[in-house]
Protein backbone atom coordinates (compact mmCIF):
# COMPACT_ATOMS: atom_id res chain seq x y z
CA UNK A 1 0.00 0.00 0.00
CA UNK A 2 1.48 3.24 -0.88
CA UNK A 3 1.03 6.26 1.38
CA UNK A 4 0.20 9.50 -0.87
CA UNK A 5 0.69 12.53 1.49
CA UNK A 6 -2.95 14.65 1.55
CA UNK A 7 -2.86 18.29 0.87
CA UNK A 8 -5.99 20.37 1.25
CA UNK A 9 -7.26 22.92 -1.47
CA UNK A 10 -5.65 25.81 0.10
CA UNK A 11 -2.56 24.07 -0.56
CA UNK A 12 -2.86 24.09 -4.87
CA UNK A 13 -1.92 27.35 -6.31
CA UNK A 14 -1.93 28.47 -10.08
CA UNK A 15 0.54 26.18 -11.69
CA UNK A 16 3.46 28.72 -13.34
CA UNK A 17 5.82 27.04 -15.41
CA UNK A 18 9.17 28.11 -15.68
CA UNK A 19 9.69 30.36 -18.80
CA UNK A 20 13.21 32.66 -18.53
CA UNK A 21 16.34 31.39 -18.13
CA UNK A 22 16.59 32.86 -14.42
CA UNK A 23 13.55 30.74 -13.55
CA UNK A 24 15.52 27.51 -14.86
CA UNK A 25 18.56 28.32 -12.53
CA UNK A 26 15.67 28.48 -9.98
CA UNK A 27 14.38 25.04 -10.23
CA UNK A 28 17.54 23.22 -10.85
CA UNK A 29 18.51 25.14 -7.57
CA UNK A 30 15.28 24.02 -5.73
CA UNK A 31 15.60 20.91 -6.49
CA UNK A 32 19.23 20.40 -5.27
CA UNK A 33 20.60 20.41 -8.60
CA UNK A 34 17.89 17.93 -9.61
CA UNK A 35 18.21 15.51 -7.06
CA UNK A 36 13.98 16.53 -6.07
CA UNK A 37 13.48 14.36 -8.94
CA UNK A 38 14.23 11.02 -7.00
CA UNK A 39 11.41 9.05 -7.40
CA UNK A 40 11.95 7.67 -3.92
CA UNK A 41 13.05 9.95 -0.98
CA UNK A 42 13.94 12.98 -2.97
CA UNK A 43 14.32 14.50 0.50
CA UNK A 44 16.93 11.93 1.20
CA UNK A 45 18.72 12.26 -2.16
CA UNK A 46 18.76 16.46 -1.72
CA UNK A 47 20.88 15.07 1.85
CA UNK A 48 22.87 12.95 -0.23
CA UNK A 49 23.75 15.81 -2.55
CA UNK A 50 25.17 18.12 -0.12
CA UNK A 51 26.88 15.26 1.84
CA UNK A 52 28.74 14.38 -1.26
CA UNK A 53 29.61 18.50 -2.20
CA UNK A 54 30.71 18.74 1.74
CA UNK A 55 33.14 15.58 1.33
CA UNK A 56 34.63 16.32 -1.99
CA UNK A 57 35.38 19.78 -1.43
CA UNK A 58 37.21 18.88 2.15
CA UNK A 59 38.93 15.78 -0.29
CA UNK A 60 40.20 18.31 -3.08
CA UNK A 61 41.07 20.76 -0.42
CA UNK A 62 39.15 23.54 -0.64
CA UNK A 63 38.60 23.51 2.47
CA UNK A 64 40.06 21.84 5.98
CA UNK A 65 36.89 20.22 7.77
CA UNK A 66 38.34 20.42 11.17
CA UNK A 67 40.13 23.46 11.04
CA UNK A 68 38.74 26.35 13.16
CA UNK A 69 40.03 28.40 10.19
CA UNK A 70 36.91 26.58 7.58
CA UNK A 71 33.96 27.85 10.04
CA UNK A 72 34.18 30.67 8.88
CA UNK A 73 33.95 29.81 5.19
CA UNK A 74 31.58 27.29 5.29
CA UNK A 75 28.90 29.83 7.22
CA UNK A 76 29.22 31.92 4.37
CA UNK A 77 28.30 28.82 1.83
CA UNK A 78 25.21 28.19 3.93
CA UNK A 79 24.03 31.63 4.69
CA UNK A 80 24.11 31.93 0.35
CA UNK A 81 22.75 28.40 0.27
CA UNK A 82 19.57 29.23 2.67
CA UNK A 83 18.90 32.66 1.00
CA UNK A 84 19.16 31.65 -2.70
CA UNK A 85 17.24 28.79 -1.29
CA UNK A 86 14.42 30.79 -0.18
CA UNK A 87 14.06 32.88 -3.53
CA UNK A 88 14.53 29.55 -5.66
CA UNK A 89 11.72 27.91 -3.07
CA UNK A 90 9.68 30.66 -3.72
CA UNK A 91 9.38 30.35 -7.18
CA UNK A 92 9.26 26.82 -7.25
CA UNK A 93 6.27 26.81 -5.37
CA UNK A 94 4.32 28.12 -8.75
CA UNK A 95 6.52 25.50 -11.20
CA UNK A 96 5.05 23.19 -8.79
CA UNK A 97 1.47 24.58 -8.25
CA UNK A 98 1.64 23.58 -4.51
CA UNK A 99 2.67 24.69 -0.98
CA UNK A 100 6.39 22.84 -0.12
CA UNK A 101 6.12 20.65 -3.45
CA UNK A 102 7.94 17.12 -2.85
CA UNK A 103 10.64 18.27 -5.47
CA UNK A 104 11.60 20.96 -3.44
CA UNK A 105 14.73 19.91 -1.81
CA UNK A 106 17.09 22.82 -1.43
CA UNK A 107 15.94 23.27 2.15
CA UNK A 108 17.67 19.95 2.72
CA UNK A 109 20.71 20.65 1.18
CA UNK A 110 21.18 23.86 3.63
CA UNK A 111 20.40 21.79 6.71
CA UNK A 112 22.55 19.01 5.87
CA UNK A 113 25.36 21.52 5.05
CA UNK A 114 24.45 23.50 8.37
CA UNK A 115 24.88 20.13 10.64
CA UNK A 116 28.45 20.16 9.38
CA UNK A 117 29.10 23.47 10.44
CA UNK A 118 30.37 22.71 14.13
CA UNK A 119 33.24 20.14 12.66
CA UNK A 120 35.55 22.81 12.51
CA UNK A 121 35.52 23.13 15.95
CA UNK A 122 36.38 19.98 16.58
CA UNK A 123 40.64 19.88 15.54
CA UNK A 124 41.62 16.70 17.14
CA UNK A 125 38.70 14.77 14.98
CA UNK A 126 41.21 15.09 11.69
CA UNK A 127 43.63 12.75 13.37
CA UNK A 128 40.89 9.83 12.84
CA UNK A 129 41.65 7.09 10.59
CA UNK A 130 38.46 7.13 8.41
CA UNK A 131 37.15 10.48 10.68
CA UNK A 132 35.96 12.78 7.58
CA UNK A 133 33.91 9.92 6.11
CA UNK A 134 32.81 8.69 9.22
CA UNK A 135 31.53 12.23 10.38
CA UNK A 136 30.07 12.84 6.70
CA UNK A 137 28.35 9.64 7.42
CA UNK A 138 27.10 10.19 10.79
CA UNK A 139 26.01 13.78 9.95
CA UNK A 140 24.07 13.09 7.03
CA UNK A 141 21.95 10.22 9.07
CA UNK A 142 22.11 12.97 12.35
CA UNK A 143 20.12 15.43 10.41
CA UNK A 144 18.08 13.26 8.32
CA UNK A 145 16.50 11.82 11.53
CA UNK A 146 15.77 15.63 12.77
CA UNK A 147 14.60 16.46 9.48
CA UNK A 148 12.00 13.14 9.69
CA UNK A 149 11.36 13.63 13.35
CA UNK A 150 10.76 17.25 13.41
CA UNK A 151 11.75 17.71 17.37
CA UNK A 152 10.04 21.12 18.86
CA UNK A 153 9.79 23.87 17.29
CA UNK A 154 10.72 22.43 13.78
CA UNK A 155 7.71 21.50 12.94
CA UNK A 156 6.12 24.55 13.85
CA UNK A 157 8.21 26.78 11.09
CA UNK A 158 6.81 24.89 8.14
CA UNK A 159 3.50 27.36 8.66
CA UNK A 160 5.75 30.38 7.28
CA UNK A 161 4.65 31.06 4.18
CA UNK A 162 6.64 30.25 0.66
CA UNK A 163 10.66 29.97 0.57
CA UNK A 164 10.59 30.96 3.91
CA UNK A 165 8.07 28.28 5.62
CA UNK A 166 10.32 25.91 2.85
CA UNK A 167 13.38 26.52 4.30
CA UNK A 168 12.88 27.47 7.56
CA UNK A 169 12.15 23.92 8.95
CA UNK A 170 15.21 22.37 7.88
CA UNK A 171 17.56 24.98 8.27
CA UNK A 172 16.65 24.61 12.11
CA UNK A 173 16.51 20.81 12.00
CA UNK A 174 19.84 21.22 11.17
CA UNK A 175 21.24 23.40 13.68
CA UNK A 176 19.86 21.16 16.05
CA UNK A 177 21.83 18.41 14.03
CA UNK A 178 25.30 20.39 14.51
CA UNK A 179 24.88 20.85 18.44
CA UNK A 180 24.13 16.95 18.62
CA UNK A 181 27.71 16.76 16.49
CA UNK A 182 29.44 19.06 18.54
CA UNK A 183 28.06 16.80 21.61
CA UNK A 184 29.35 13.85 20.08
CA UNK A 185 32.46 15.08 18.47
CA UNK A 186 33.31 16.39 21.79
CA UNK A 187 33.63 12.84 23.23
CA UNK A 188 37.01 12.13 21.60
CA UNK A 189 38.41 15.42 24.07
């Protein structure tokens, strides 16, 4: 039996398909460069996608995960991330015709980067065999349980309206996802 998720009438808006190039870059943004399109878990796959960008930029050095030095950096990738996320969310509500369309996934993307953040923080983790994939690993299944969960007040945020109520949700899921990190990172002191 396959669970359809209900949606009440309030929910459909005018669909509003994409028609300038701007409004492409939107939607491929979105939907976590196209990763919404999973036909099972896009959510999960939106994760995936920034899990992957997150562990092959610290690979090809772009940035050091554990050094205090990358906070810094990486704040300013999700701070872009959630606002561009917002305006892509947005307008992806009308290429969608619904409130928080399934395809949506951008707000997972900036939570999933966001439970990374606190890593830096955490020096002594880089001297881990195996510690950046492990963490990667760990993280991505950290905030994809708050993001399921939805622990007070996440939840509560998805009533904002548009981008906003889109991304708002996640975003916090996912700070809650970098203390629990932190907390657990913090063990190896």
């Amino acid at each position: 039996m396959r669970l359809k998720k209900t949606h009440t009438p309030a929910d459909e808006r005018p669909l509003v398909p994409p028609k300038t190039p701007l409004d492409y870059v939107a939607l491929v943004i979105a939907t976590g460069l196209l990763s919404g399109y999973s036909p099972i878990a896009p959510g999960t796959a939106g994760s995936a996608v920034a899990a992957v960008l997150y562990f092959v930029a610290a690979k090809t050095g772009i940035f050091a995960p554990f050094s205090p030095a990358s906070t810094l950096p990486l704040l300013i990738v999700i701070m872009v991330v959630s606002y561009v996320g917002v305006w892509a969310a947005s307008l992806a509500e009308g290429f969608f015709g619904k409130k928080d369309p399934g395809h949506v996934v951008v707000d997972e993307v900036a939570g999933q980067l966001i439970t990374y953040l606190f890593l830096p923080l955490l020096p002594k983790l880089a001297h881990i065999n195996w510690g950046l994939e492990a963490w990667v690993v760990i993280g991505f299944f950290v905030f994809r349980a708050f993001d399921i969960i939805k622990p007070y007040p996440v939840r509560r945020l998805e009533a904002l309206k548009g981008g906003l109520g889109i991304m708002a949700d996640d975003i916090l899921a996912g700070i809650q996802g970098a203390i629990l990190m932190l907390a657990m990172g913090s063990l190896f002191y």
